[in-house]
N, C-alpha and C. Protein backbone atom coordinates (compact mmCIF):
# COMPACT_ATOMS: atom_id res chain seq x y z
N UNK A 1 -15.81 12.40 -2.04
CA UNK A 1 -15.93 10.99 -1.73
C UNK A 1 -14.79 10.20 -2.35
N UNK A 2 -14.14 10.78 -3.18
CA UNK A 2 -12.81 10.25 -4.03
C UNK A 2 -11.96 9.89 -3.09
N UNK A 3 -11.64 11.01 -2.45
CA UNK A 3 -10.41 10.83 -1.76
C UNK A 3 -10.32 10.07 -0.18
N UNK A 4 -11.49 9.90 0.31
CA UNK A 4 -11.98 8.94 1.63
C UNK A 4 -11.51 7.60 0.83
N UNK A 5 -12.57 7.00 -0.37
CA UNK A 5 -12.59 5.81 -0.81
C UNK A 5 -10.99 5.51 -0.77
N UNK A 6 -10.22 6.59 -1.74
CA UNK A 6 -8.77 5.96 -1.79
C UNK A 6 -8.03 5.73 -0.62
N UNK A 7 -8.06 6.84 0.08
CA UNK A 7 -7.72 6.29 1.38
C UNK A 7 -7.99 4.94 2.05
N UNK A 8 -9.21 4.56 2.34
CA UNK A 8 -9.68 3.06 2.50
C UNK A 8 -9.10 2.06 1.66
N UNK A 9 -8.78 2.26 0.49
CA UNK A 9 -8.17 1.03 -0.54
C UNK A 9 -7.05 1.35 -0.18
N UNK A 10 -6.15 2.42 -0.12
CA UNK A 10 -4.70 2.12 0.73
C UNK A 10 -4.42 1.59 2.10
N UNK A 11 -5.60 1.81 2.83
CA UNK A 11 -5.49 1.60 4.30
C UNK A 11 -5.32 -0.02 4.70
N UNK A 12 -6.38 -0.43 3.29
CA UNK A 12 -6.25 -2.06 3.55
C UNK A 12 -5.03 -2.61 2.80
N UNK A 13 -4.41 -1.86 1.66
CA UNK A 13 -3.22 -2.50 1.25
C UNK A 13 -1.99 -2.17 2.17
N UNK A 14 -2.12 -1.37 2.95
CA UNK A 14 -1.30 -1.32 4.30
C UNK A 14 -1.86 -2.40 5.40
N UNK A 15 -2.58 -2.82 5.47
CA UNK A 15 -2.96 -3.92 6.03
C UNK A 15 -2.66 -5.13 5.98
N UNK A 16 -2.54 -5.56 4.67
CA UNK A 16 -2.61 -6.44 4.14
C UNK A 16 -1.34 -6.64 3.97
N UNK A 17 -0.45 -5.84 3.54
CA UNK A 17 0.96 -6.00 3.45
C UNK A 17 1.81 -5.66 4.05
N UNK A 18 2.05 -5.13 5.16
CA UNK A 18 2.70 -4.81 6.32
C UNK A 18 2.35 -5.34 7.50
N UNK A 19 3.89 -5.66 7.98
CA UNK A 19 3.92 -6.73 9.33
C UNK A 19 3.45 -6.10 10.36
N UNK A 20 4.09 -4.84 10.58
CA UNK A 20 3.71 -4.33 12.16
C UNK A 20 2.18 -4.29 11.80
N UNK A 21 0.79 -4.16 12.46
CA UNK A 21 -0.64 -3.61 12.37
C UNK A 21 -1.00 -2.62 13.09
N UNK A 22 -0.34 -1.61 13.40
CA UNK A 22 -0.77 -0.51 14.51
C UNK A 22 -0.88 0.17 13.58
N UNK A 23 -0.09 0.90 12.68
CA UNK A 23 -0.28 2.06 12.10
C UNK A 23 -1.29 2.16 10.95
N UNK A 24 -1.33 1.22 10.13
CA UNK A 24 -2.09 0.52 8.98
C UNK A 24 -4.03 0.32 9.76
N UNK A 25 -4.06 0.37 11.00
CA UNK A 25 -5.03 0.04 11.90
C UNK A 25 -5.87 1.58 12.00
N UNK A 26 -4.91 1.99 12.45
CA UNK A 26 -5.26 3.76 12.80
C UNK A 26 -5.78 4.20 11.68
N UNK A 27 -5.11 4.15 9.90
CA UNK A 27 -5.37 4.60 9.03
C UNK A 27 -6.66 4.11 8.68
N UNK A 28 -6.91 2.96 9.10
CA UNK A 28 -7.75 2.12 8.37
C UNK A 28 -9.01 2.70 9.27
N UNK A 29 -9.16 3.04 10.12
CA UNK A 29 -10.39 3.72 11.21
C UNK A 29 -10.51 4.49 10.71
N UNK A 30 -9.26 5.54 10.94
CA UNK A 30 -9.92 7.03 10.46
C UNK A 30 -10.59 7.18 9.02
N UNK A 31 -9.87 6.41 8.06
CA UNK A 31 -10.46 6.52 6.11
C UNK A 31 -11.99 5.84 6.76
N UNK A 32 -11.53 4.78 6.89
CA UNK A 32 -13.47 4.30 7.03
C UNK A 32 -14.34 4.88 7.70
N UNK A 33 -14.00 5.87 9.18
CA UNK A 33 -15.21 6.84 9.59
C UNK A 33 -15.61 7.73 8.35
N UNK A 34 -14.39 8.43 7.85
CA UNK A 34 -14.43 9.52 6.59
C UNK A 34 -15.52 8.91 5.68
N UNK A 35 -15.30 7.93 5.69
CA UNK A 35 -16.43 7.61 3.72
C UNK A 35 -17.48 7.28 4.58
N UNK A 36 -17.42 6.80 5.83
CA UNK A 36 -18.98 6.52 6.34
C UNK A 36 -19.65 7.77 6.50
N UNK A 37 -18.61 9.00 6.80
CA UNK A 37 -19.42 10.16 6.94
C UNK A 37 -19.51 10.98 5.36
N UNK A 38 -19.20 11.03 4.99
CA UNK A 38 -19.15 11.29 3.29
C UNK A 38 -19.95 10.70 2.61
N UNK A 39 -20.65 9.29 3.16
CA UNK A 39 -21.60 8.55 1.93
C UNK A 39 -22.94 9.00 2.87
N UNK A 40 -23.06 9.83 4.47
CA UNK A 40 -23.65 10.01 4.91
C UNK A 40 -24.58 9.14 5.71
N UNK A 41 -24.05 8.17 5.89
CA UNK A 41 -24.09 7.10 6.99
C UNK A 41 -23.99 7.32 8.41
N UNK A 42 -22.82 7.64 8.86
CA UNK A 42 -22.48 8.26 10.05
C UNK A 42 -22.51 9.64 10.05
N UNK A 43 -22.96 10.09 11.36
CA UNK A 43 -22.49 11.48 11.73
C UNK A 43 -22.23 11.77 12.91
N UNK A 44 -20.92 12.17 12.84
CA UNK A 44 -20.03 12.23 14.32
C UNK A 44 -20.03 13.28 14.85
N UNK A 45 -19.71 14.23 15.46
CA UNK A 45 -19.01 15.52 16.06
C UNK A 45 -18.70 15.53 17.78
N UNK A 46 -17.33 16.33 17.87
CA UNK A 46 -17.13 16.63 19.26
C UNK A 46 -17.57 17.93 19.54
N UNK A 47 -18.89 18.18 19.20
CA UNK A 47 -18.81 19.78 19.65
C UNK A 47 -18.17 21.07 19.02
N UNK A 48 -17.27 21.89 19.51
CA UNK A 48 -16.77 23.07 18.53
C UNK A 48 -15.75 22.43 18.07
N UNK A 49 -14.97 21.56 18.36
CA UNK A 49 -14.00 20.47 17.50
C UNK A 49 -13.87 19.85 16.23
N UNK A 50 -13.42 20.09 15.41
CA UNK A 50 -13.74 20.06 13.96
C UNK A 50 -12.98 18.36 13.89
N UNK A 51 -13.90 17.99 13.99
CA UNK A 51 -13.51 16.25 13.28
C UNK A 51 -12.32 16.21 12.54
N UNK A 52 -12.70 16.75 11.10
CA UNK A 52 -11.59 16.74 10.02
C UNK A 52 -10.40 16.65 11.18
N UNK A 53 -10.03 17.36 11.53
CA UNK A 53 -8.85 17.48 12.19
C UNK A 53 -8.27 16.26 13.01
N UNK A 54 -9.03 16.10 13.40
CA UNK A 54 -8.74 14.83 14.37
C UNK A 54 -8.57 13.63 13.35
N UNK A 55 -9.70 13.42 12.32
CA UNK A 55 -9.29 12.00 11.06
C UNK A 55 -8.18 12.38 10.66
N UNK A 56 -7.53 13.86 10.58
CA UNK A 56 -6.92 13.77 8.96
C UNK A 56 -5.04 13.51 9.90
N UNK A 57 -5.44 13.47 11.23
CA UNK A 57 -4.39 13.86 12.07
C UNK A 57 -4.16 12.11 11.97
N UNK A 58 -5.15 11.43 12.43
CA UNK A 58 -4.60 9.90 12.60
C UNK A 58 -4.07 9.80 11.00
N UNK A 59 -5.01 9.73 9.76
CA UNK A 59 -4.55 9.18 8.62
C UNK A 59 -2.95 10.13 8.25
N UNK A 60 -2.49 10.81 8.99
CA UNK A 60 -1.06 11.43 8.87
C UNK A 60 -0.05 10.56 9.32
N UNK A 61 -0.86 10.45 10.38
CA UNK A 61 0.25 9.64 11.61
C UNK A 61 0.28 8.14 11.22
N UNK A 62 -0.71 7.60 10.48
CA UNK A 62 -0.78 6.20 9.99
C UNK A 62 0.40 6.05 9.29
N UNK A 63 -0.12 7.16 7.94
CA UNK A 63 0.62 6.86 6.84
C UNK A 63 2.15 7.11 6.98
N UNK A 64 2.52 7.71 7.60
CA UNK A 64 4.00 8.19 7.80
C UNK A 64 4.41 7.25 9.06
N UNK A 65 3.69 7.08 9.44
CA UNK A 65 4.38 5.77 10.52
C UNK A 65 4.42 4.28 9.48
N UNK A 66 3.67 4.26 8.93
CA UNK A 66 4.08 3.32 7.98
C UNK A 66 5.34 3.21 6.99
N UNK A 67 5.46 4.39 6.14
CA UNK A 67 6.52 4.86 5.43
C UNK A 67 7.37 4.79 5.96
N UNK A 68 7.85 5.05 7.12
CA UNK A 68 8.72 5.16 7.94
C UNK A 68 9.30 3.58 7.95
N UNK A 69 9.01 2.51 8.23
CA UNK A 69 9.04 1.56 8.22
C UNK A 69 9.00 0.63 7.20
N UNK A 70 8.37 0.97 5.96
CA UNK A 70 8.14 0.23 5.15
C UNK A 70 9.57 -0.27 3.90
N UNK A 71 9.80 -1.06 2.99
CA UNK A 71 10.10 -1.29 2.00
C UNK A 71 9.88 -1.65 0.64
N UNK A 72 8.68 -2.15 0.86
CA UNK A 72 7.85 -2.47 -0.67
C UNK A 72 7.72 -1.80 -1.54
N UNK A 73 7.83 -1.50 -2.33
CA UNK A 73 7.29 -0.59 -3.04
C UNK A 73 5.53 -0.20 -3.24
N UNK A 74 4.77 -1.16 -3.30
CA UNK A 74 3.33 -1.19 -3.13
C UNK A 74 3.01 -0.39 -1.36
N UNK A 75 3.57 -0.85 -0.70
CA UNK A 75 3.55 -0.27 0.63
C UNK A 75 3.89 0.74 0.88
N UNK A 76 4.82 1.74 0.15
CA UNK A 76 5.37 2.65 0.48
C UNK A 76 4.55 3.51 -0.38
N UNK A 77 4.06 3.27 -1.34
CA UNK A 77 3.49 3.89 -2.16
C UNK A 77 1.75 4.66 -1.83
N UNK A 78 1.40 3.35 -1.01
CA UNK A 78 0.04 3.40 -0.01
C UNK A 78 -0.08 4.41 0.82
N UNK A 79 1.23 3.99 1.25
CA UNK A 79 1.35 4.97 2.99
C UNK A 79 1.74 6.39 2.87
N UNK A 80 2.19 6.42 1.58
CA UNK A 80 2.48 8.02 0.77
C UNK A 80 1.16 8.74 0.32
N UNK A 81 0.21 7.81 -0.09
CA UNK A 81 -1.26 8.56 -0.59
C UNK A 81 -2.03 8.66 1.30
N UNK A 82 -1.82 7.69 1.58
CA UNK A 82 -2.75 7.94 3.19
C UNK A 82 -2.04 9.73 3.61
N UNK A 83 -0.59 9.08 3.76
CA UNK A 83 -0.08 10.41 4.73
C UNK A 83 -0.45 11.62 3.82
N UNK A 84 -0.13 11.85 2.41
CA UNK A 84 -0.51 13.14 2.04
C UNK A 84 -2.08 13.01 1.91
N UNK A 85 -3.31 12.57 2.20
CA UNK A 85 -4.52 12.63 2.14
C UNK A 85 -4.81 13.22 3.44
N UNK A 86 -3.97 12.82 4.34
CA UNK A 86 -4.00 13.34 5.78
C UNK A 86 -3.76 14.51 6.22
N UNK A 87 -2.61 14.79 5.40
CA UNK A 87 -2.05 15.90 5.56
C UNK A 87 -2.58 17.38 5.08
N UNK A 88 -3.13 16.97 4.06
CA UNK A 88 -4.57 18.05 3.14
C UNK A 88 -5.46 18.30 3.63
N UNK A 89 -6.16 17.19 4.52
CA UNK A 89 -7.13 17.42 5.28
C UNK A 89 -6.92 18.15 6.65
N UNK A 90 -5.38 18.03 7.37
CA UNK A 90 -4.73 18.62 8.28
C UNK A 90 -5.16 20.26 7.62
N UNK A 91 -4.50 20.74 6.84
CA UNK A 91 -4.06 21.68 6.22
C UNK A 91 -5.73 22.37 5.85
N UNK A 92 -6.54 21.81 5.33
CA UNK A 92 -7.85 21.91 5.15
C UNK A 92 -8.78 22.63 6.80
N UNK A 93 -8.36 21.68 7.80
CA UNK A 93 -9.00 22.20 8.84
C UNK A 93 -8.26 23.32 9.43
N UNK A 94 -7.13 23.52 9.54
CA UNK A 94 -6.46 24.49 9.77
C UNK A 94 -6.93 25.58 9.09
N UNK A 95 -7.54 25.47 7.90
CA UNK A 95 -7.36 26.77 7.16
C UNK A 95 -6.69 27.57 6.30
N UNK A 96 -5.26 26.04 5.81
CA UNK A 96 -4.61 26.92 5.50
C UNK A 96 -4.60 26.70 3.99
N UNK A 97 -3.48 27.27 3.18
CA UNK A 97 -3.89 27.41 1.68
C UNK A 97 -3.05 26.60 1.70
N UNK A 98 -3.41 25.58 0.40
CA UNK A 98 -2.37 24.87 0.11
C UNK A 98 -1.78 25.28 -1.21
N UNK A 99 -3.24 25.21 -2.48
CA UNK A 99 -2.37 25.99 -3.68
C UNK A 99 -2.53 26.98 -3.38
């Protein structure tokens, strides 16, 4: 549940501080389905489709579309915890090892 919540507190400081809102938008969906399904609120599934995959794919694409763009330091810093939170969870549904 750690790592949903942080995600969500970066998602909105990408929100909040970055001009474009598309990418900061995406992040901000996918972290908030995550902790809704983590605090056990929601429960989603596509069938044999592993969710994870699909959240951890937007909060990738958020955060690095943000980075990509960004200059702040607070902003860049955000969009660095989204994209690698995304990217673990990428890596997580895949299967693969990370350490």
């Amino acid at each position: 549940m750690l790592m949903p919540g942080l995600a969500v507190a970066c998602s909105i400081v990408l929100l909040l501080q970055h001009r474009v809102r598309l990418f900061p938008v995406i992040a901000l969906v996918a972290s908030g389905l995550e902790l809704l399904m983590s605090l056990g609120v929601l429960h989603l599934s596509f069938g044999s489709f592993p969710l994870l995959l699909v959240l951890g794919a937007a909060l990738a694409i958020g955060g690095i579309g943000v980075y990509l763009k960004a200059s702040a330091k607070p902003v860049v810093s955000a969009a660095t915890i989204v994209a690698l939170i995304g990217l673990m969870q990428l890596a997580s549904a895949l299967h693969l090892r990370v350490l």
